[in-house]
Protein backbone atom coordinates (compact mmCIF):
# COMPACT_ATOMS: atom_id res chain seq x y z
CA UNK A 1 -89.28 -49.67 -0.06
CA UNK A 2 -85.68 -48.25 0.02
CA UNK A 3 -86.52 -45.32 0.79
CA UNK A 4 -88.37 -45.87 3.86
CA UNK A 5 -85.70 -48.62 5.53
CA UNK A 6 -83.60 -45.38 6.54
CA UNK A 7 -86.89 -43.69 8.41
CA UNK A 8 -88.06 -46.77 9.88
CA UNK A 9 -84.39 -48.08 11.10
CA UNK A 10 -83.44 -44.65 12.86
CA UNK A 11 -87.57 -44.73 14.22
CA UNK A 12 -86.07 -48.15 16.06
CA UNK A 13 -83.04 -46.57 16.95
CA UNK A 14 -84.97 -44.01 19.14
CA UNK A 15 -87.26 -46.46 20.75
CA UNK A 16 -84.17 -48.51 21.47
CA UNK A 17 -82.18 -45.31 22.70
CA UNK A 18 -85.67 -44.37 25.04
CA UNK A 19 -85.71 -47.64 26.36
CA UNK A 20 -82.32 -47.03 27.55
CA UNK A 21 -82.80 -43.60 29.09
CA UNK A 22 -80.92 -43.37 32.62
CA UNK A 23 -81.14 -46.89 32.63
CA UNK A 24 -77.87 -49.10 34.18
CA UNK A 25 -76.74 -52.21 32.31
CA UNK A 26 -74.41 -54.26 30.34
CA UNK A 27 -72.94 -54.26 26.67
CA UNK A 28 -72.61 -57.56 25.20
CA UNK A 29 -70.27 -57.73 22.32
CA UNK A 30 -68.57 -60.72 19.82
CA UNK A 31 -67.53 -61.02 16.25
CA UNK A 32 -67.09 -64.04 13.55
CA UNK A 33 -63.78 -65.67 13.01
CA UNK A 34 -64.20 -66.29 9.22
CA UNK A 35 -62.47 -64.04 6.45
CA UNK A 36 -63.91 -60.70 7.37
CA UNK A 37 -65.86 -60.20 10.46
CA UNK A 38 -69.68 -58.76 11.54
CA UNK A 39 -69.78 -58.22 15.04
CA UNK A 40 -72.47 -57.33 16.94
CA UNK A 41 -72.92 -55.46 19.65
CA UNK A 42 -76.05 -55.33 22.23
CA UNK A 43 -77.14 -53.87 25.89
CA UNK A 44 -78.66 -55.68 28.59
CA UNK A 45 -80.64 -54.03 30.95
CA UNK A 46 -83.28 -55.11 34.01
CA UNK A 47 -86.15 -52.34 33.55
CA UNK A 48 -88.12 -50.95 36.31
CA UNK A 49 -90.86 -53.33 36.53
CA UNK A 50 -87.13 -56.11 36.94
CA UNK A 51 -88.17 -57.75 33.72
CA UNK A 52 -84.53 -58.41 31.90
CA UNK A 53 -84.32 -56.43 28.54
CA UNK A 54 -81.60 -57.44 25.69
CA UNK A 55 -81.46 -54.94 22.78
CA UNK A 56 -79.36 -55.23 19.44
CA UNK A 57 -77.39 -52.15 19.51
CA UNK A 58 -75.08 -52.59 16.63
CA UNK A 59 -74.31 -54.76 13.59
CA UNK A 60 -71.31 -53.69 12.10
CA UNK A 61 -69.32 -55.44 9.03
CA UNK A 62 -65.70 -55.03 7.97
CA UNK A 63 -63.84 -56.39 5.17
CA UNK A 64 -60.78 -57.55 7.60
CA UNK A 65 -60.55 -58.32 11.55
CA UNK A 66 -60.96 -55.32 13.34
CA UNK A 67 -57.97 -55.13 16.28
CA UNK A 68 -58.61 -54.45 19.57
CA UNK A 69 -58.35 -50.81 19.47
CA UNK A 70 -60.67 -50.34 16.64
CA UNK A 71 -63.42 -52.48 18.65
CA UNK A 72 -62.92 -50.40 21.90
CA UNK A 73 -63.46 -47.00 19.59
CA UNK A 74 -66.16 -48.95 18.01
CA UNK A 75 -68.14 -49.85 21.33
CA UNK A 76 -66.91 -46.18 23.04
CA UNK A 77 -68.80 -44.39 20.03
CA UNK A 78 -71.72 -46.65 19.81
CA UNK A 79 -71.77 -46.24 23.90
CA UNK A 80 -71.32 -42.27 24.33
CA UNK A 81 -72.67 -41.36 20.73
CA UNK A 82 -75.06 -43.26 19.51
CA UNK A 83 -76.80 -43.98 22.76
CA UNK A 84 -76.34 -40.86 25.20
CA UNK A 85 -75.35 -43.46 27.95
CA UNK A 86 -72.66 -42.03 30.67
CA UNK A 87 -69.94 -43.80 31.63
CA UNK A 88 -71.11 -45.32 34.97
CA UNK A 89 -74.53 -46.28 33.62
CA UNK A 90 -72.11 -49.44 32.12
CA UNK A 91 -71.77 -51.78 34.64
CA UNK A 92 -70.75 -54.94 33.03
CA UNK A 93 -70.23 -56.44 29.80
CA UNK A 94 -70.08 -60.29 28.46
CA UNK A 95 -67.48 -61.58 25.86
CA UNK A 96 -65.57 -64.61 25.01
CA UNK A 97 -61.98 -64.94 25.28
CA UNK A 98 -60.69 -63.68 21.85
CA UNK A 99 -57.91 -61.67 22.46
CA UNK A 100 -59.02 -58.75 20.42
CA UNK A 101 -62.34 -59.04 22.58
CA UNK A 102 -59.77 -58.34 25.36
CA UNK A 103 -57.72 -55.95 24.35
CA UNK A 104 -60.80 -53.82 23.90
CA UNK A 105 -62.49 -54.27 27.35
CA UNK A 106 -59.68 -53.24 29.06
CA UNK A 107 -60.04 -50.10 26.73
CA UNK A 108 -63.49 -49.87 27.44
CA UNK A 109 -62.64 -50.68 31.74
CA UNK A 110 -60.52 -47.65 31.81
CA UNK A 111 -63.26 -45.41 30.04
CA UNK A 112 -66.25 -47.37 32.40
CA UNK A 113 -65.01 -47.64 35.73
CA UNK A 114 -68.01 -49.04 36.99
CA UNK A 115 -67.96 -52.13 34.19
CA UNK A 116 -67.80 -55.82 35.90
CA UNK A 117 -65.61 -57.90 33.57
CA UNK A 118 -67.57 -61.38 32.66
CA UNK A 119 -66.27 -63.91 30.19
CA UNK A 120 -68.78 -66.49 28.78
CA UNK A 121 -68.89 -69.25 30.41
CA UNK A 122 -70.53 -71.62 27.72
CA UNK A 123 -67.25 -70.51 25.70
CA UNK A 124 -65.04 -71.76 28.32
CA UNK A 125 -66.86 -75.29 28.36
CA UNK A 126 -66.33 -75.35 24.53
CA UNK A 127 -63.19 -75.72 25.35
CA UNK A 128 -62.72 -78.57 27.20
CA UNK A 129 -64.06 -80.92 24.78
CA UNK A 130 -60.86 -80.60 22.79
CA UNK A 131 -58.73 -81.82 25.40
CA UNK A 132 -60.27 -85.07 25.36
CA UNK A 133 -57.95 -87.85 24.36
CA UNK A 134 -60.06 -89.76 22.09
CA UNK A 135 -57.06 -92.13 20.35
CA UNK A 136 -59.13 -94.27 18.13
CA UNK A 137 -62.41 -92.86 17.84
CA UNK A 138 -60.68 -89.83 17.05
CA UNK A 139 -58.96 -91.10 14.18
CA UNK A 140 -62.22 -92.92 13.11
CA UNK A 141 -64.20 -89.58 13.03
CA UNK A 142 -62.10 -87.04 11.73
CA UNK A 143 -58.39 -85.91 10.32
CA UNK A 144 -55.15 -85.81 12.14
CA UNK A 145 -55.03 -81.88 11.76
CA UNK A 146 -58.37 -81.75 13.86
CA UNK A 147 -57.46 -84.23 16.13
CA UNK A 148 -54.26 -82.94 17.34
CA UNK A 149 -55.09 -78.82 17.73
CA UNK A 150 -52.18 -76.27 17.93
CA UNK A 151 -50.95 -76.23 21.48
CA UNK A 152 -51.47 -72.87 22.15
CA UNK A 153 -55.44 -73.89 22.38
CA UNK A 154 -54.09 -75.18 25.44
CA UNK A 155 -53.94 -72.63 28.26
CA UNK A 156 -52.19 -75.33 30.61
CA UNK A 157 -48.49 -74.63 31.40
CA UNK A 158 -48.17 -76.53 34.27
CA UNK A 159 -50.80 -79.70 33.68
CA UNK A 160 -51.69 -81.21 36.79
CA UNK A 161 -53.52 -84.42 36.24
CA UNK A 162 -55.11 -84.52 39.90
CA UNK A 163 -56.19 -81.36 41.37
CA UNK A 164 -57.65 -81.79 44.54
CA UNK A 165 -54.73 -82.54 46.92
CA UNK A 166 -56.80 -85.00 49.06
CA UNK A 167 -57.70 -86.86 46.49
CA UNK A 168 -55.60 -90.68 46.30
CA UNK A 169 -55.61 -91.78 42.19
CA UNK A 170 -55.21 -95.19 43.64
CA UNK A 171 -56.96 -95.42 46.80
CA UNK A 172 -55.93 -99.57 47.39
CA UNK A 173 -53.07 -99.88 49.20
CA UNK A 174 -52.80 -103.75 48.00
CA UNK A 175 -54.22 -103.00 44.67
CA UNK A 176 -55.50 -106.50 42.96
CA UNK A 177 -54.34 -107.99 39.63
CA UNK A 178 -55.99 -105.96 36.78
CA UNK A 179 -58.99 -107.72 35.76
CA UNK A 180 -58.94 -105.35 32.79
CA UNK A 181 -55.79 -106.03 30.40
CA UNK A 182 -55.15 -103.12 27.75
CA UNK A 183 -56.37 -103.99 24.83
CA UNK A 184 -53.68 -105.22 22.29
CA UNK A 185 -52.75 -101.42 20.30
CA UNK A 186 -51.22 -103.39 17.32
CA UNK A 187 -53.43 -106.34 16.53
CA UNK A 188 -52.51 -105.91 13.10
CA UNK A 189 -48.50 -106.77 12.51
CA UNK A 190 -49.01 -104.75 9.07
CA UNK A 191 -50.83 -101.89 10.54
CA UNK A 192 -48.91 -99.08 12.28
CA UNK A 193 -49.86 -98.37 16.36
CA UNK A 194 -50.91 -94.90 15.51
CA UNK A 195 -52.91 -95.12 12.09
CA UNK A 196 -52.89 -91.15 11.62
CA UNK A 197 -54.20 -90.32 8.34
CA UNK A 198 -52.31 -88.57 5.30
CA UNK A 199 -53.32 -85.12 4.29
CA UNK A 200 -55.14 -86.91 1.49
CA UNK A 201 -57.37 -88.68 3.42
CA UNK A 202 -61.22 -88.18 4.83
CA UNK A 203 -63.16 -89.55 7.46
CA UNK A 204 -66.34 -90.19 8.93
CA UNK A 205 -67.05 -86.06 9.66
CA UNK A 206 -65.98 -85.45 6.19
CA UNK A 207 -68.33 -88.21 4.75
CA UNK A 208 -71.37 -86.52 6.42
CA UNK A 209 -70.45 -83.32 5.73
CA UNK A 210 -69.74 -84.01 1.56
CA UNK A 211 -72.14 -87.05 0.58
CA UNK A 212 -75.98 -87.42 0.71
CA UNK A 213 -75.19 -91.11 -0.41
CA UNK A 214 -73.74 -91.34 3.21
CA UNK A 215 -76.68 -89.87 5.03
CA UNK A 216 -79.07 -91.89 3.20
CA UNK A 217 -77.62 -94.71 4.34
CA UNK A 218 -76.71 -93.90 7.89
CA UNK A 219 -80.60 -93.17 8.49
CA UNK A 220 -81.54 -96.61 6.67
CA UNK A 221 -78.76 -98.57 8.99
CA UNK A 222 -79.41 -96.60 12.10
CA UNK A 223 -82.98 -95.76 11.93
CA UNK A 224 -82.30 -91.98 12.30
CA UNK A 225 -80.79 -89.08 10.29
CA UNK A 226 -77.41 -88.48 11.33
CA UNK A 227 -77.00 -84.74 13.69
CA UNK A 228 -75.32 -81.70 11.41
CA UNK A 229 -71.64 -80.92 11.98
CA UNK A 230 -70.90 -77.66 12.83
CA UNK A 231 -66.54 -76.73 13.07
CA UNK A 232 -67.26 -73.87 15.23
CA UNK A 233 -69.14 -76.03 18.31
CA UNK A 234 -66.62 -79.07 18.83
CA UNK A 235 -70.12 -80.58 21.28
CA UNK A 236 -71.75 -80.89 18.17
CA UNK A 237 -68.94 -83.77 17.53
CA UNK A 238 -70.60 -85.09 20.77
CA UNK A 239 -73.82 -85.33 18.79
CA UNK A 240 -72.88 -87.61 16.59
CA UNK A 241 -70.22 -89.91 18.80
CA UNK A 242 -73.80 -90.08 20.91
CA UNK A 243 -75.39 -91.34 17.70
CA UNK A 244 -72.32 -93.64 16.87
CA UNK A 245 -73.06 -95.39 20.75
CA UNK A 246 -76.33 -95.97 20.46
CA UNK A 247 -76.28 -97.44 17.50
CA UNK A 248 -72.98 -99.19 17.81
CA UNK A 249 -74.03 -102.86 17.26
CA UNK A 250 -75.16 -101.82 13.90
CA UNK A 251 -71.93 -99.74 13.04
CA UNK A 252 -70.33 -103.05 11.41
CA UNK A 253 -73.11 -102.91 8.81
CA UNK A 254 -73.30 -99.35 7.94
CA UNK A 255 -69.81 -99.43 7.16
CA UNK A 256 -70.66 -102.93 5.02
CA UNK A 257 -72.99 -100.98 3.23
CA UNK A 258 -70.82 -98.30 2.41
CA UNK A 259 -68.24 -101.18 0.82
CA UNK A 260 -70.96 -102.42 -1.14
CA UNK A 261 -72.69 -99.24 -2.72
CA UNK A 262 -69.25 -98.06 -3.37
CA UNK A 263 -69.95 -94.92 -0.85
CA UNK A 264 -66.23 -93.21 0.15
CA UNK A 265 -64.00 -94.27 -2.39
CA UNK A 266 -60.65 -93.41 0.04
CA UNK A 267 -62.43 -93.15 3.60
CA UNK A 268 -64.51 -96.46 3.74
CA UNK A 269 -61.70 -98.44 3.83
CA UNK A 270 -60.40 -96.86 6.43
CA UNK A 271 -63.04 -96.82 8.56
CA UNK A 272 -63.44 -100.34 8.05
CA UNK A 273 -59.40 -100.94 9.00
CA UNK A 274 -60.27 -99.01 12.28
CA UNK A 275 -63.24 -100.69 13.24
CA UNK A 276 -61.66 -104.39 12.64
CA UNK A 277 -58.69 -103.69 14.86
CA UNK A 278 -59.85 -101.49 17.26
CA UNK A 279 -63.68 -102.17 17.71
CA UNK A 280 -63.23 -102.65 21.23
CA UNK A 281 -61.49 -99.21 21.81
CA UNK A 282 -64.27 -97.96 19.57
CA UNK A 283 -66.80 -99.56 21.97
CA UNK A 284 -64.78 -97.89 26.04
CA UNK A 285 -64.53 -94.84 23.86
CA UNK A 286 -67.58 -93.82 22.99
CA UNK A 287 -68.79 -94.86 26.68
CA UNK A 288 -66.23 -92.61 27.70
CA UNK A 289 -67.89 -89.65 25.65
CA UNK A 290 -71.46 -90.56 27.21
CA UNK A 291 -70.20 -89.99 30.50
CA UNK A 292 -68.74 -86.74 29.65
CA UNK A 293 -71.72 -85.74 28.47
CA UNK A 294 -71.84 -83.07 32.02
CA UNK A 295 -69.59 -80.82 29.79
CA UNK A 296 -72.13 -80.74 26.84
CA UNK A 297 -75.31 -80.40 29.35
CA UNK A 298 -73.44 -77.76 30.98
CA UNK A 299 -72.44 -75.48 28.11
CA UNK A 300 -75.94 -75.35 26.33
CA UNK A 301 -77.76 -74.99 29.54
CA UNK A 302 -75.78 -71.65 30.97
CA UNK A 303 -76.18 -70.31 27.26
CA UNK A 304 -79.13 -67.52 27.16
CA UNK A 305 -80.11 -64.28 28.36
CA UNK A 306 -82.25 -65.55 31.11
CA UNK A 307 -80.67 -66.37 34.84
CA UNK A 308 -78.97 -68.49 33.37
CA UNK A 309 -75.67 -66.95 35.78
CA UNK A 310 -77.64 -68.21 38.75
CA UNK A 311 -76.38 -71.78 38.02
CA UNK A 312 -72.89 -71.52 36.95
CA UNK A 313 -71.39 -71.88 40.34
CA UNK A 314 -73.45 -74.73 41.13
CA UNK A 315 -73.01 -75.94 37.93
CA UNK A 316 -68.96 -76.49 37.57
CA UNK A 317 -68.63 -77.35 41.34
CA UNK A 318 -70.56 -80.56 40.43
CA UNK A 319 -68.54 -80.57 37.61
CA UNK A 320 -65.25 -80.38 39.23
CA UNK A 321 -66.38 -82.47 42.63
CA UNK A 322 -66.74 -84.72 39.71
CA UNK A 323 -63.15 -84.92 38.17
CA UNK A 324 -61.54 -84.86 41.61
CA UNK A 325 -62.65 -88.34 41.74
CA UNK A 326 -62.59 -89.48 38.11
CA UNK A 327 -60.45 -92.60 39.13
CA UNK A 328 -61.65 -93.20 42.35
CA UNK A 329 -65.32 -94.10 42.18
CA UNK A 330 -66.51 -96.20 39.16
CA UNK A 331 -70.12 -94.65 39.60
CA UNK A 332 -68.45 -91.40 38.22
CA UNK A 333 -68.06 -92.78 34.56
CA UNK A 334 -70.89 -95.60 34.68
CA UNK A 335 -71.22 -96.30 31.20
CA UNK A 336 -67.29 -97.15 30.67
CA UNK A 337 -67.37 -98.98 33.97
CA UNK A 338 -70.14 -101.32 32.44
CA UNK A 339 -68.40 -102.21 29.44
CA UNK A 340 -65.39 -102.83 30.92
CA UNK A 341 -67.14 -105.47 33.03
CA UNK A 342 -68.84 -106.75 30.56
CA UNK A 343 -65.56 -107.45 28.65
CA UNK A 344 -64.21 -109.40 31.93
CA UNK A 345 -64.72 -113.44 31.96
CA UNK A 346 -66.24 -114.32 35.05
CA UNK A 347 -64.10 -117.30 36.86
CA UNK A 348 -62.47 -118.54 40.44
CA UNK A 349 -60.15 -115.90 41.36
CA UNK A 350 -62.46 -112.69 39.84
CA UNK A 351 -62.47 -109.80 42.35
CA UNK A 352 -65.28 -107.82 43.52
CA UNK A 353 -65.66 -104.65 45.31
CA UNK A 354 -69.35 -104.07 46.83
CA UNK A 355 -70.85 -101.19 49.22
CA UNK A 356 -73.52 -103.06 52.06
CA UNK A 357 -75.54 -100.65 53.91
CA UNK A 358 -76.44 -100.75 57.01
CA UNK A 359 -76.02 -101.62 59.71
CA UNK A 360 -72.14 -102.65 57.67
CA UNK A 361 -72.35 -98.60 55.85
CA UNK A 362 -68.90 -99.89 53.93
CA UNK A 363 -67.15 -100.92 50.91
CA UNK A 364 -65.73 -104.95 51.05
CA UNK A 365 -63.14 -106.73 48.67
CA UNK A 366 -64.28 -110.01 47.55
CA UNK A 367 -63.12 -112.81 45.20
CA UNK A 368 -64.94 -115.71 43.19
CA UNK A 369 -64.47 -119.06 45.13
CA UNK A 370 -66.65 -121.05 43.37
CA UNK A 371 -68.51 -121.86 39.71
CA UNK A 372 -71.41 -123.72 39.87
CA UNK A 373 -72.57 -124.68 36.89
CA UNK A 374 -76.88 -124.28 36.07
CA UNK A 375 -78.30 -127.41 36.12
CA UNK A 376 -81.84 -128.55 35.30
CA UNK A 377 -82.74 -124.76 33.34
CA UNK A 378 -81.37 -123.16 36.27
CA UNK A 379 -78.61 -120.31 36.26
CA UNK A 380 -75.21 -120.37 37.04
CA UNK A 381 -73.74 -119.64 39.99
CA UNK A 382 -70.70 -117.74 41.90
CA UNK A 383 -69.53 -117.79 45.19
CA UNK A 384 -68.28 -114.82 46.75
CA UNK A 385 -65.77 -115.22 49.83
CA UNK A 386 -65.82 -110.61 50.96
CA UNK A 387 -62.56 -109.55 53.36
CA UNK A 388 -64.43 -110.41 56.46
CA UNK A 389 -65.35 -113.61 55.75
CA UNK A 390 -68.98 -114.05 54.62
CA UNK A 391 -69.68 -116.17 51.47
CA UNK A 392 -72.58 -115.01 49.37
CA UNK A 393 -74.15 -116.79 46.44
CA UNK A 394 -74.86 -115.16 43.33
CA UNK A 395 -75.95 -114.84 39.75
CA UNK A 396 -74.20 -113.92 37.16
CA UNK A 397 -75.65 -110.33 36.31
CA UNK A 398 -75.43 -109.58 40.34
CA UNK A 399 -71.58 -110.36 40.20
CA UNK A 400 -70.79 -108.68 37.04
CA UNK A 401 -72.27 -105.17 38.28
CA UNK A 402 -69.77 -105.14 41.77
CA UNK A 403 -66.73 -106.45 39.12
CA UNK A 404 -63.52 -104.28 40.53
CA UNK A 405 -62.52 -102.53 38.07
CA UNK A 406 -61.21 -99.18 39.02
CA UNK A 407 -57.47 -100.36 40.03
CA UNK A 408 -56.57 -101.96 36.64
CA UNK A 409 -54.17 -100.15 34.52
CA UNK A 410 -56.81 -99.74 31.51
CA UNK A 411 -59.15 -97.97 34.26
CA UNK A 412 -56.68 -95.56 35.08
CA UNK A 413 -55.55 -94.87 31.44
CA UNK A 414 -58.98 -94.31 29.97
CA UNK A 415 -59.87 -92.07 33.51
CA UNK A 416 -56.36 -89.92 32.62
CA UNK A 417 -57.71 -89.60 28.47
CA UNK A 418 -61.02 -87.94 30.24
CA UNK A 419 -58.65 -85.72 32.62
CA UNK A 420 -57.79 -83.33 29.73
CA UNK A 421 -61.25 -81.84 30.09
CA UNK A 422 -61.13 -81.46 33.97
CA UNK A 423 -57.94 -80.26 34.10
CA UNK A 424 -58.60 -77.48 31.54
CA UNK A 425 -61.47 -76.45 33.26
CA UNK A 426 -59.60 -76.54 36.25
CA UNK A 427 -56.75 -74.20 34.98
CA UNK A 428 -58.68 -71.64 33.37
CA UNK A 429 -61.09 -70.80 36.58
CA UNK A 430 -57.70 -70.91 38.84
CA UNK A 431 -55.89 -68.71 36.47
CA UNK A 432 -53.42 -71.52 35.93
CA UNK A 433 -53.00 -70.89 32.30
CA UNK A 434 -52.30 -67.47 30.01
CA UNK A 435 -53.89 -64.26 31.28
CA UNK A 436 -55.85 -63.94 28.23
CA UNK A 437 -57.40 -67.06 29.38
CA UNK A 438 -57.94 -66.07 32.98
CA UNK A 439 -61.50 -67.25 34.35
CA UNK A 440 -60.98 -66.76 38.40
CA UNK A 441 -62.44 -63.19 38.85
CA UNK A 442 -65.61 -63.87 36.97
CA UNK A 443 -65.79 -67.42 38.74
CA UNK A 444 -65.58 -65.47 41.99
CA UNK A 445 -68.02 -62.90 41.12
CA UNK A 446 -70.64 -65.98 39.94
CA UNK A 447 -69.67 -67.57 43.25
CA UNK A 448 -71.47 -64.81 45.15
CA UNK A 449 -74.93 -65.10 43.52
CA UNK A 450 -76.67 -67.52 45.05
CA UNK A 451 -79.47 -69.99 43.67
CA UNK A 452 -83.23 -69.00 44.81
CA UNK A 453 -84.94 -71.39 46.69
């Protein structure tokens, strides 16, 4: 057979290079990050009959990391030699932001005059998972040295924590006694406010990742098998914090069952010291996460070699229109907002904040006046006295989903933990981080595509 892989591989080549013939389109290239490196290189093209054609060009391996000048003479002789294509038949390509990715388009810009410069997007939203300020569940999931990344993964220089200028982070001018009081960080007097864990040390990621013990017994607890890990996609973290919520009434007894079949020698215990002091974090964190989940949705669904650039704009517009009012509107991060009321004791002096339609079409304070007590198998009930006077009656459940929340302290401080992923966002599509970083131009250039109807 080895003797015919040759003839049939260069047969390919040929069909590949006819496909291409006077045909305009875009070279698409990346490369590992491990020890070594493969990259591989391809061309997108739209055909005559506007069917969209991807091609693998290239598939190259090298013992060490090729530097940006030996990728642009790598894609200029794969380009001019290999395919016969002239310089202005390449009109864009697509990369990530490696800086030896960039070093080589601007190479390959100066050769191609006619290349658009695109960065991938999905690679961008990668990154904004890791500026998520996850204090506990952090520590709970994995080690300090992945929690805390270098700070040159973070292109920010100049972080500013609320971007749109006409947006007010605390929109009550009279705001009301936080309902909400920050959890107690040290309920331990033994155990240190910021548990990070010694080099030594393994956690929940590493668990899955090293014992089939573990995932035996997360699918027996849970009902499911637990998601893979991957290091290179932080969402896939996501994965499994979205496993962790739904199943979180049952987390106390996977981790019992760990104690008792001896499972984690070193990391049980402390995932067992986490989750008895801070179970409550555990609980507004992972909510948090589930409302974050935009970022995840977002960076799978512009992935492919489809249309997928007909949605980006639209995409992180509703993403940002989003994070302009983190702290503003409760209905932005729904699942924290919920268990944050549900952690509130109902009683005389509880505010609410409620929206009537019309013919009111506005928001109203309100306060509990009254507990009336179920009598006779019937419910309890609250009195509600709103800023222009009216006095409602209601049950529990109605009261607890109007709860005013969003001007306590613990509110603002778990809105500002999410911010890191907004703001991020935010810096690299205005250019307000490193040039190697820079998103606007390609933001711009996705800006003027427009949607079809």
């Amino acid at each position: 057979m080895s003797t015919f892989i040759p003839k049939i591989t260069e047969r390919e080549k040929q069909i590949v290079k006819g496909e291409m013939l006077d045909e305009k389109g875009c070279i698409i290239f990346d490369g590992t990050t491990r020890l070594g490196e493969a990259t591989a290189v391809l061309w997108r093209q739209c055909n005559p009959n506007f069917l969209l054609q991807t091609r693998l060009v290239s598939f190259v391996t090298t013992e060490t990391h090729m530097t940006g000048d030996q990728l642009y003479r790598l894609l200029g002789t794969i380009l001019l030699r290999d395919l016969g294509k002239q310089p202005e038949e390449v009109i864009g390509d697509a990369r990530d932001s490696c800086s030896t990715n960039g070093v080589a388009e601007r190479y390959l810009e100066g050769l191609c005059p006619a290349m658009a410069r695109n960065k991938c997007i999905s690679h961008v939203l990668v990154g904004t998972g890791q500026h998520i300020k996850l204090p506990r569940l952090g520590l709970f999931m994995v080690s300090a040295a992945t929690l805390n990344p270098s700070p040159n993964l973070d292109p920010s220089p100049n972080p500013n924590p609320n971007p749109n200028p006409n947006s007010n982070p605390n929109p009550d001018p009279n705001p009301n006694p936080d309902p909400i009081p920050n959890p107690n960080p040290n309920p331990n007097p033994n155990h240190h406010p910021n548990p990070y864990p010694r080099p030594d040390q393994v956690y929940l990621i590493q668990l899955l990742t090293h014992s089939h013990a573990f995932k035996i017994a997360f699918k027996e607890v849970m009902g499911e098998s637990m998601k893979s890990y991957s290091t290179i996609r932080w969402w896939s973290r996501f994965d499994l914090m979205e496993q962790l919520a739904h199943g979180f009434p049952r987390l106390d007894q996977l981790i019992t069952v760990l104690e008792e079949r001896g499972i984690g020698d070193a990391t049980t215990p402390h995932l067992r010291e986490i989750y008895d002091d801070y179970s409550r974090e555990l609980r507004h964190e992972l909510a948090m996460m589930m409302d974050l989940k935009c970022f995840k949705d977002a960076t799978y669904m512009l992935e492919g070699d489809q249309l997928e650039g007909l949605r980006v704009f639209e995409t992180i517009e509703e993403i940002r229109s989003k994070g302009y009012t983190l702290e503003d509107e409760p209905s932005n991060m729904p699942n924290l907002a919920a268990v944050l009321r549900d952690d509130i004791v109902i009683s005389v002096g509880t505010k609410v904040y409620e929206y009537f339609g019309a013919p009111h079409n506005a928001w109203y304070d309100g306060k509990v006046i009254k507990v009336t007590n179920g009598a006779n198998g019937l419910p309890e009930l609250f009195t509600i006295k709103y800023s222009d006077g009216t006095t409602i009656d209601a049950e529990e459940h109605e009261v607890r989903r109007v709860l005013r929340i969003h001007n306590s302290d613990y509110w603002h401080e778990c809105c500002t933990n999410a911010k890191g992923a907004f703001r991020y966002l935010e810096n690299r599509i205005t250019n307000n981080c490193p040039p190697a970083y820079h998103y606007k131009d390609c933001y711009q250039m996705w800006s003027l595509v427009l949607k079809p109807s």
